[in-house]
PDB file of N, CA and C in Angstrom:
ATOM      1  N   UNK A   1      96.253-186.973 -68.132  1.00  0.00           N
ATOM      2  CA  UNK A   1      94.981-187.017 -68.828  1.00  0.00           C
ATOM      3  C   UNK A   1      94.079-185.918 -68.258  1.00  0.00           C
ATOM      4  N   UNK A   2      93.480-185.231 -69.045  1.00  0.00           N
ATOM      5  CA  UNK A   2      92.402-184.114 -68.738  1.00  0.00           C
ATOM      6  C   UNK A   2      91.491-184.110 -68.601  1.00  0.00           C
ATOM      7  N   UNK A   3      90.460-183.992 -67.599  1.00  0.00           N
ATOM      8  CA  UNK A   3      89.235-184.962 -67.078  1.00  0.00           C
ATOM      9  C   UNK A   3      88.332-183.396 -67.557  1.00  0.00           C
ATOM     10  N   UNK A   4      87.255-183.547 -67.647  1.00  0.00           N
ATOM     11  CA  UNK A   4      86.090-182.476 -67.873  1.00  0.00           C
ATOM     12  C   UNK A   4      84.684-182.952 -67.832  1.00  0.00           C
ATOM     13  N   UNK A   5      84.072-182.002 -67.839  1.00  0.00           N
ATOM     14  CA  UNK A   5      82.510-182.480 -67.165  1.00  0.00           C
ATOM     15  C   UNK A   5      81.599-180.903 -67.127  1.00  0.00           C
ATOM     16  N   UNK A   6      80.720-180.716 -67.591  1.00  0.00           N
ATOM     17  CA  UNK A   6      79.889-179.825 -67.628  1.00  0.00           C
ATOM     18  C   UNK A   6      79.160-179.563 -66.244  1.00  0.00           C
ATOM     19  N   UNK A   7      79.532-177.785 -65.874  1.00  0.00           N
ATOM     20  CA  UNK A   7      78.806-177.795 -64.130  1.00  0.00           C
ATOM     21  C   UNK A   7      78.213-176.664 -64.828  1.00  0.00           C
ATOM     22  N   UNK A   8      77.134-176.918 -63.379  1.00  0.00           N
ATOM     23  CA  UNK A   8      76.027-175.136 -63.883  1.00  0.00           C
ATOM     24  C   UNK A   8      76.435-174.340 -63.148  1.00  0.00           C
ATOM     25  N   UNK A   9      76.486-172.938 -63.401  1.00  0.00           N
ATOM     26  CA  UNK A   9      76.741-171.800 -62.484  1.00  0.00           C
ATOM     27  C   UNK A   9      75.146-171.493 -61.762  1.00  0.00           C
ATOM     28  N   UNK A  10      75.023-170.828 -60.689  1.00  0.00           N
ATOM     29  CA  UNK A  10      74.143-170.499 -59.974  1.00  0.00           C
ATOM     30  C   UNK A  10      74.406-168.967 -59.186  1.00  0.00           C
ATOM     31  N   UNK A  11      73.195-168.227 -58.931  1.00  0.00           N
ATOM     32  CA  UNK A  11      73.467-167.097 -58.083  1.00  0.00           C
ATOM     33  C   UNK A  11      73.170-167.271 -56.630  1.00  0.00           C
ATOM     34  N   UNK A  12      74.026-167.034 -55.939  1.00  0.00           N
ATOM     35  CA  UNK A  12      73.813-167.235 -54.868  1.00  0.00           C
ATOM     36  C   UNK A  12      74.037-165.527 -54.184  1.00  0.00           C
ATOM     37  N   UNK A  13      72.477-165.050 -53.324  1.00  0.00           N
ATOM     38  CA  UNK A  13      72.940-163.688 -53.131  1.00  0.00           C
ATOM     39  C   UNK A  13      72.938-162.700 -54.549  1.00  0.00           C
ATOM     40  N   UNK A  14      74.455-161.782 -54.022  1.00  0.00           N
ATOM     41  CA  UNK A  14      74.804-160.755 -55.444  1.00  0.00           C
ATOM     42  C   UNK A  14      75.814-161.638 -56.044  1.00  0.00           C
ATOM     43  N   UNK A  15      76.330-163.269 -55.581  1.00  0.00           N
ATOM     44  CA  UNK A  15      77.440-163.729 -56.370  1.00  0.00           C
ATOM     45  C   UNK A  15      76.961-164.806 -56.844  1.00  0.00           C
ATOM     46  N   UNK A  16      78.074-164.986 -57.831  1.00  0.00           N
ATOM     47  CA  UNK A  16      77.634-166.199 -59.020  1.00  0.00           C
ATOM     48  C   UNK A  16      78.661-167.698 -58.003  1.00  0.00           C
ATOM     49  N   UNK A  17      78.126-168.413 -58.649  1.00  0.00           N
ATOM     50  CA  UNK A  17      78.473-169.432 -57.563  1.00  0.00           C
ATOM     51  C   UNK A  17      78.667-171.038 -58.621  1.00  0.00           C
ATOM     52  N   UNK A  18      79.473-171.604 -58.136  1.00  0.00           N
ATOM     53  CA  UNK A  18      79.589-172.813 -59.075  1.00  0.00           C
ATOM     54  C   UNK A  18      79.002-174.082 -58.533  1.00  0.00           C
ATOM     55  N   UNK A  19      78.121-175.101 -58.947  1.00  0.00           N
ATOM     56  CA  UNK A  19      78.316-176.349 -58.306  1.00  0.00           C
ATOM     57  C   UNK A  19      79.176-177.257 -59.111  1.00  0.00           C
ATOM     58  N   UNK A  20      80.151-177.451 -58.421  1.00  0.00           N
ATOM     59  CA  UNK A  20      80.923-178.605 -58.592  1.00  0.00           C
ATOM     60  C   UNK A  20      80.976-180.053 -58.497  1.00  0.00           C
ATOM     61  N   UNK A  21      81.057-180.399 -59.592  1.00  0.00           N
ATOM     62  CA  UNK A  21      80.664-182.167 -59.218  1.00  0.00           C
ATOM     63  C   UNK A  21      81.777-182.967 -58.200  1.00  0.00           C
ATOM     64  N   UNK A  22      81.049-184.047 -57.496  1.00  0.00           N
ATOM     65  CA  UNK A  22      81.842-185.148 -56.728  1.00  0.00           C
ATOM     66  C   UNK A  22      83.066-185.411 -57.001  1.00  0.00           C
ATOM     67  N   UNK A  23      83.256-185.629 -58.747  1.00  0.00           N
ATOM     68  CA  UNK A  23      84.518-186.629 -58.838  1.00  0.00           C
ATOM     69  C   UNK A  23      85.639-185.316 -58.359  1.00  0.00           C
ATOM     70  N   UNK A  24      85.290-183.932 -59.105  1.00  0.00           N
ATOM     71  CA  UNK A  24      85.874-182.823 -58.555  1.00  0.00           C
ATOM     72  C   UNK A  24      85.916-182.072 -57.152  1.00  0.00           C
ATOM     73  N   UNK A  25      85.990-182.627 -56.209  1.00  0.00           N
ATOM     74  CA  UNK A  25      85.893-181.897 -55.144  1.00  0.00           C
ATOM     75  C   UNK A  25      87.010-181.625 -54.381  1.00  0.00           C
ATOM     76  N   UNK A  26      86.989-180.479 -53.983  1.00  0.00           N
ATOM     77  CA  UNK A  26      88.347-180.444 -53.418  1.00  0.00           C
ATOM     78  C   UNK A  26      88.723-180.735 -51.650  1.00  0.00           C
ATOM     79  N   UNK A  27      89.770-180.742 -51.161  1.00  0.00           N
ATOM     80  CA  UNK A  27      90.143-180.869 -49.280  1.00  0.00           C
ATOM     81  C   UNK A  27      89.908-179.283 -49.264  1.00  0.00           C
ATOM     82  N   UNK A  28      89.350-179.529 -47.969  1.00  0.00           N
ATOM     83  CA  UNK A  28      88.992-177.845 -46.809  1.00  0.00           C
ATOM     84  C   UNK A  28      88.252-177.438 -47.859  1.00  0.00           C
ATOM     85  N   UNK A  29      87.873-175.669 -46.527  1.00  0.00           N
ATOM     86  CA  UNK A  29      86.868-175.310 -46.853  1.00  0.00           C
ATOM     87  C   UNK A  29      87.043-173.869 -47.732  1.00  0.00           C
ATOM     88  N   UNK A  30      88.425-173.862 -48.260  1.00  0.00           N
ATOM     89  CA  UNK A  30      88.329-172.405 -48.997  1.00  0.00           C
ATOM     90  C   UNK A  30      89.914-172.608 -49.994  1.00  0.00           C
ATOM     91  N   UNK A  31      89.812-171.667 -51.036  1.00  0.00           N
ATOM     92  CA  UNK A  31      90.810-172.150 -52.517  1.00  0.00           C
ATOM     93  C   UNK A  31      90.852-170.942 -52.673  1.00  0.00           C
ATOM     94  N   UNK A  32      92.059-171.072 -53.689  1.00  0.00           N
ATOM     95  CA  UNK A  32      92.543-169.853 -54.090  1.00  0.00           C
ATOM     96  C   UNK A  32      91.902-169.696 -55.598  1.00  0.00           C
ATOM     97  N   UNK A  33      91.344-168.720 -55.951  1.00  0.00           N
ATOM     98  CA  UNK A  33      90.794-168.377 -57.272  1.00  0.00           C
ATOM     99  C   UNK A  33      92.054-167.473 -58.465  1.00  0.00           C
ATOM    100  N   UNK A  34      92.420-168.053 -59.317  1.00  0.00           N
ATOM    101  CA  UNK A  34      93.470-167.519 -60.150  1.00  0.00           C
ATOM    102  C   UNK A  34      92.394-166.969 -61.275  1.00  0.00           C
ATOM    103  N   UNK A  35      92.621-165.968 -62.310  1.00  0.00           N
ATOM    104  CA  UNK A  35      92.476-165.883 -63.461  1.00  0.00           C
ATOM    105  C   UNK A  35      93.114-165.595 -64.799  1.00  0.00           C
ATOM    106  N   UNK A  36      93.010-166.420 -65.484  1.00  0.00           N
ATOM    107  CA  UNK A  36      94.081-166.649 -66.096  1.00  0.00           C
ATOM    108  C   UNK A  36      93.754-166.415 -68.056  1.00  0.00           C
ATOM    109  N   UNK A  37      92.935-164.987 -68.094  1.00  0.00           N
ATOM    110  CA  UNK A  37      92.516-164.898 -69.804  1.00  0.00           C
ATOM    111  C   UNK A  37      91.154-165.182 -69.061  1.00  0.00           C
ATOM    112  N   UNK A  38      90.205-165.977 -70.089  1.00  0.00           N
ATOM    113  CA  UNK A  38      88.485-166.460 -69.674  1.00  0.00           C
ATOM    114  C   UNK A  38      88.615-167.656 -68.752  1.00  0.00           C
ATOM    115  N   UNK A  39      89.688-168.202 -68.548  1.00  0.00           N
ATOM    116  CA  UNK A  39      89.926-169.313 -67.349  1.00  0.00           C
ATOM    117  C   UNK A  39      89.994-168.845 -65.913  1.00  0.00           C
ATOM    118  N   UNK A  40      89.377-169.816 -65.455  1.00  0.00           N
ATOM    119  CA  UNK A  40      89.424-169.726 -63.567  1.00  0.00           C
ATOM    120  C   UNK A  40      89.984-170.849 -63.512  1.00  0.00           C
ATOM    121  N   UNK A  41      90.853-171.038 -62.578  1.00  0.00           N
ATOM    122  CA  UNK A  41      91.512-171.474 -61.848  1.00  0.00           C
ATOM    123  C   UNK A  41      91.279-171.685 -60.417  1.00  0.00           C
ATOM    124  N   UNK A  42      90.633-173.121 -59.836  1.00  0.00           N
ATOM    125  CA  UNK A  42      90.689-172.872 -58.577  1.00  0.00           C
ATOM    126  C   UNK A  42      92.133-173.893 -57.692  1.00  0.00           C
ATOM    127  N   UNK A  43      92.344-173.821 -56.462  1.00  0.00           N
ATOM    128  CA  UNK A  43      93.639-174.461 -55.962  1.00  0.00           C
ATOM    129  C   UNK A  43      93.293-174.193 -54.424  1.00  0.00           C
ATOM    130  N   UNK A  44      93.338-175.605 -53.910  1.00  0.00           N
ATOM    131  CA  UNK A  44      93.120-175.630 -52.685  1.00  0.00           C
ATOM    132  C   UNK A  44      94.242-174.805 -51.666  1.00  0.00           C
ATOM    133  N   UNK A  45      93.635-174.135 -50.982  1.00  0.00           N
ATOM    134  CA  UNK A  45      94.247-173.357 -49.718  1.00  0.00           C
ATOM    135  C   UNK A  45      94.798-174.055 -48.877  1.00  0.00           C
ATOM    136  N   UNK A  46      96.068-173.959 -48.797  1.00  0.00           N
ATOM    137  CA  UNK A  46      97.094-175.459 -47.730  1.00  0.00           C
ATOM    138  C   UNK A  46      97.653-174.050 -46.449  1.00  0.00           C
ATOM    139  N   UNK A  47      97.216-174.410 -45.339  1.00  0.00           N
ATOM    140  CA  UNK A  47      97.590-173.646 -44.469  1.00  0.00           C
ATOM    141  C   UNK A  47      97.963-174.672 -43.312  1.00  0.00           C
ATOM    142  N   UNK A  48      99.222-173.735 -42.580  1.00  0.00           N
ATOM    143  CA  UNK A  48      99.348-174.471 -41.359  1.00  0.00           C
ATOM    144  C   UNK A  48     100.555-175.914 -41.840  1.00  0.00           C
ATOM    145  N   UNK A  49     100.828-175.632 -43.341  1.00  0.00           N
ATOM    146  CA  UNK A  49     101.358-176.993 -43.738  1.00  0.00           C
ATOM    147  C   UNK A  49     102.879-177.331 -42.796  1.00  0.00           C
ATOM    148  N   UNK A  50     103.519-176.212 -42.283  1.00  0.00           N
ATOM    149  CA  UNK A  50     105.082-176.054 -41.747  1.00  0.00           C
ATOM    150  C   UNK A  50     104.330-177.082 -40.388  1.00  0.00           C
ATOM    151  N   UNK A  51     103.028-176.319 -39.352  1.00  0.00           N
ATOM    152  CA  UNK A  51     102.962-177.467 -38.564  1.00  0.00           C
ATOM    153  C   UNK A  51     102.276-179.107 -38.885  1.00  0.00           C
ATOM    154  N   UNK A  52     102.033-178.610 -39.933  1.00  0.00           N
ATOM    155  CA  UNK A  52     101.482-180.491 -39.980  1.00  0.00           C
ATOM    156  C   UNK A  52     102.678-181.527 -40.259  1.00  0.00           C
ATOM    157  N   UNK A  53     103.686-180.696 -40.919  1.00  0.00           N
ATOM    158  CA  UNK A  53     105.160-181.701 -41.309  1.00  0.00           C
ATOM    159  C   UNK A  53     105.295-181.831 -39.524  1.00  0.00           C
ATOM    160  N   UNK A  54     105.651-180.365 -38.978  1.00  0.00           N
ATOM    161  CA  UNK A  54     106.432-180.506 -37.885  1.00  0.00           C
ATOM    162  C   UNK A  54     105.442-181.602 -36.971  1.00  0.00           C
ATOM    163  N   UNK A  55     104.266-181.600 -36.716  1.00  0.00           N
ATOM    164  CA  UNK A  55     103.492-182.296 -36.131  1.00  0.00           C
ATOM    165  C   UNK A  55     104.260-184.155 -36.124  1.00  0.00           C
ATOM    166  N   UNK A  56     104.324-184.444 -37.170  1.00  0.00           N
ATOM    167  CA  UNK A  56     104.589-186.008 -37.802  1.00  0.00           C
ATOM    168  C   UNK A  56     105.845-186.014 -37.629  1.00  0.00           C
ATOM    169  N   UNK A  57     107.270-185.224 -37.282  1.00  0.00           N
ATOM    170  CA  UNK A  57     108.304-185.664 -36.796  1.00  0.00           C
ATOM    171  C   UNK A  57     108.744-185.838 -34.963  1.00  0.00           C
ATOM    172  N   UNK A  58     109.519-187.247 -34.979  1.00  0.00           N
ATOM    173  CA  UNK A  58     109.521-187.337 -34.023  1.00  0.00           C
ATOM    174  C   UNK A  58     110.693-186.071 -32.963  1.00  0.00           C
ATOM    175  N   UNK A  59     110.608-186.258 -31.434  1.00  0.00           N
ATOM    176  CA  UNK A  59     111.048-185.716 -31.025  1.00  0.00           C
ATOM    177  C   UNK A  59     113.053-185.311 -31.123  1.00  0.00           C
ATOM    178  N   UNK A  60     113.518-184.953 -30.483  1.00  0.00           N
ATOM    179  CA  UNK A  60     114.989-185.184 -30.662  1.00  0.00           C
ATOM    180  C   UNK A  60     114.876-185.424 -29.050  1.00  0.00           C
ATOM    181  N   UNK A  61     116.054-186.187 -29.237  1.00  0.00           N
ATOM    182  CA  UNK A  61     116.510-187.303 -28.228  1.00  0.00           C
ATOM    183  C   UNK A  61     117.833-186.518 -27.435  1.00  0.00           C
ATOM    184  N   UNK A  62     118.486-185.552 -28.309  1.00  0.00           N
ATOM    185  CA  UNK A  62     119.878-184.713 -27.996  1.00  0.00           C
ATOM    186  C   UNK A  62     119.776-183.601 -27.555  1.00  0.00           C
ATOM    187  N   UNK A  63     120.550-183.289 -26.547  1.00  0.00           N
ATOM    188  CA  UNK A  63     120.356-182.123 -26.015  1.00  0.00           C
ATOM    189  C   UNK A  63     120.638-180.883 -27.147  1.00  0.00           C
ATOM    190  N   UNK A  64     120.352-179.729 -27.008  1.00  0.00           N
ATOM    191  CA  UNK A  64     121.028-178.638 -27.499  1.00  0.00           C
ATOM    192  C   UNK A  64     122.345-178.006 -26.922  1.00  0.00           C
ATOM    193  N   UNK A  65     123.466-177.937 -28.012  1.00  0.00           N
ATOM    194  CA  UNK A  65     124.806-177.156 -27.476  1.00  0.00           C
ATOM    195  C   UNK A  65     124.497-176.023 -26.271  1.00  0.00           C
ATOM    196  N   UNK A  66     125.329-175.723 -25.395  1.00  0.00           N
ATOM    197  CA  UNK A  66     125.274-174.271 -24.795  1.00  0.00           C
ATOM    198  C   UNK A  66     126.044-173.345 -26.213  1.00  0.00           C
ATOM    199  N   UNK A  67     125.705-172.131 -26.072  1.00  0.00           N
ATOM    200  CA  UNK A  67     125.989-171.133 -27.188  1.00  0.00           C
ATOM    201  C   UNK A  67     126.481-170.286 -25.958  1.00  0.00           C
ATOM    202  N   UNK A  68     127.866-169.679 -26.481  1.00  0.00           N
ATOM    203  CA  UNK A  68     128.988-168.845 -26.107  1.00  0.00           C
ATOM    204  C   UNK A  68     128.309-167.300 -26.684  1.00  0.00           C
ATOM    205  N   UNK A  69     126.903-166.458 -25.582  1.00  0.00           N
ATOM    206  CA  UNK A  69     126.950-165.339 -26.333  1.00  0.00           C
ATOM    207  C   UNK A  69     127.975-164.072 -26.352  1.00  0.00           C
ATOM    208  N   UNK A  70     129.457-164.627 -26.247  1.00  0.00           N
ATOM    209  CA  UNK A  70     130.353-163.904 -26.145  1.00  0.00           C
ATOM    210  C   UNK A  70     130.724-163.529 -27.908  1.00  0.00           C
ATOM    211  N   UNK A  71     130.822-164.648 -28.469  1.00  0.00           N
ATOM    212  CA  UNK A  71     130.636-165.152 -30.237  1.00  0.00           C
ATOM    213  C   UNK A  71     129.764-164.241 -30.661  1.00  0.00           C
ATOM    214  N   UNK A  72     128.629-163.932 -30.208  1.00  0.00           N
ATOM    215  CA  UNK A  72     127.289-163.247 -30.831  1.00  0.00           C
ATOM    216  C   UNK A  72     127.562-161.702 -30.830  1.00  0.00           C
ATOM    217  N   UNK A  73     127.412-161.265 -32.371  1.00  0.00           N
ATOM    218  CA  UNK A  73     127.476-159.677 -32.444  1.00  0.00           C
ATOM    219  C   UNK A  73     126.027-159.139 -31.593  1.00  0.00           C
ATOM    220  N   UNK A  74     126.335-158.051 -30.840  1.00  0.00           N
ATOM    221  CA  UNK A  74     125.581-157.456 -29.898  1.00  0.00           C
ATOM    222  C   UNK A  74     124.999-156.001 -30.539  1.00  0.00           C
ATOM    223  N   UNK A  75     125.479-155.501 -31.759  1.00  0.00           N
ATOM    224  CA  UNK A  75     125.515-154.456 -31.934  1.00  0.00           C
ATOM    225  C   UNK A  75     123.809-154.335 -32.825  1.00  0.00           C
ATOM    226  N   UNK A  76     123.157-153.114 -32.789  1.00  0.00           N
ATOM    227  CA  UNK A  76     122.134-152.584 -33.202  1.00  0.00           C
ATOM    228  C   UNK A  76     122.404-153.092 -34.747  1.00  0.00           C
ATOM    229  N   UNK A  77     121.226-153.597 -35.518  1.00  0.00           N
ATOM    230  CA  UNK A  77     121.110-154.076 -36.516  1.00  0.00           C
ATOM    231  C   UNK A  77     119.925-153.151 -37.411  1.00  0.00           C
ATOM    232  N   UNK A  78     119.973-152.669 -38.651  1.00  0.00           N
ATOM    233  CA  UNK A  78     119.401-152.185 -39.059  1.00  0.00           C
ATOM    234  C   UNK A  78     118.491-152.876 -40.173  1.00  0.00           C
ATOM    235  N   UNK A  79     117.177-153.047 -40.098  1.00  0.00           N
ATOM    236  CA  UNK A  79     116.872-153.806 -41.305  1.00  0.00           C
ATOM    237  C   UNK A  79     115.907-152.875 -42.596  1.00  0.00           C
TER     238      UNK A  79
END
């Protein structure tokens, strides 16, 4: 379902500035602005998300293998 609601633009400074209503508000303090034709697009900025998963898993309990760097190519790699 497609929710809508009339906001006023405002100048703030040399930029135009939106107030956004309550029911619309977004998490943190900065979004990504798309444009898309006469549409804006805004989308909250998710940073840091790799440590917030890693944050919430628990530890490991198992050691790590020893690694044989005899196995491991040694040679200059070009990328």
């Amino acid at each position: 379902m497609l929710t809508q609601r009339h906001a006023r633009l405002f100048r703030n400074g040399r930029n135009q500035a939106l107030r956004i209503p309550r029911e619309f508000e977004m998490p943190g303090e900065e979004v990504i602005i798309l444009k898309d034709g006469d549409r804006l697009i805004l989308e909250p900025l998710k940073r840091n998300r790799l440590l917030e998963v890693l944050a919430t898993l628990e530890p490991l309990d198992e050691p790590f293998p020893d690694v044989d760097v005899g196995l491991l190519p040694l040679d200059d790699v070009e990328l």
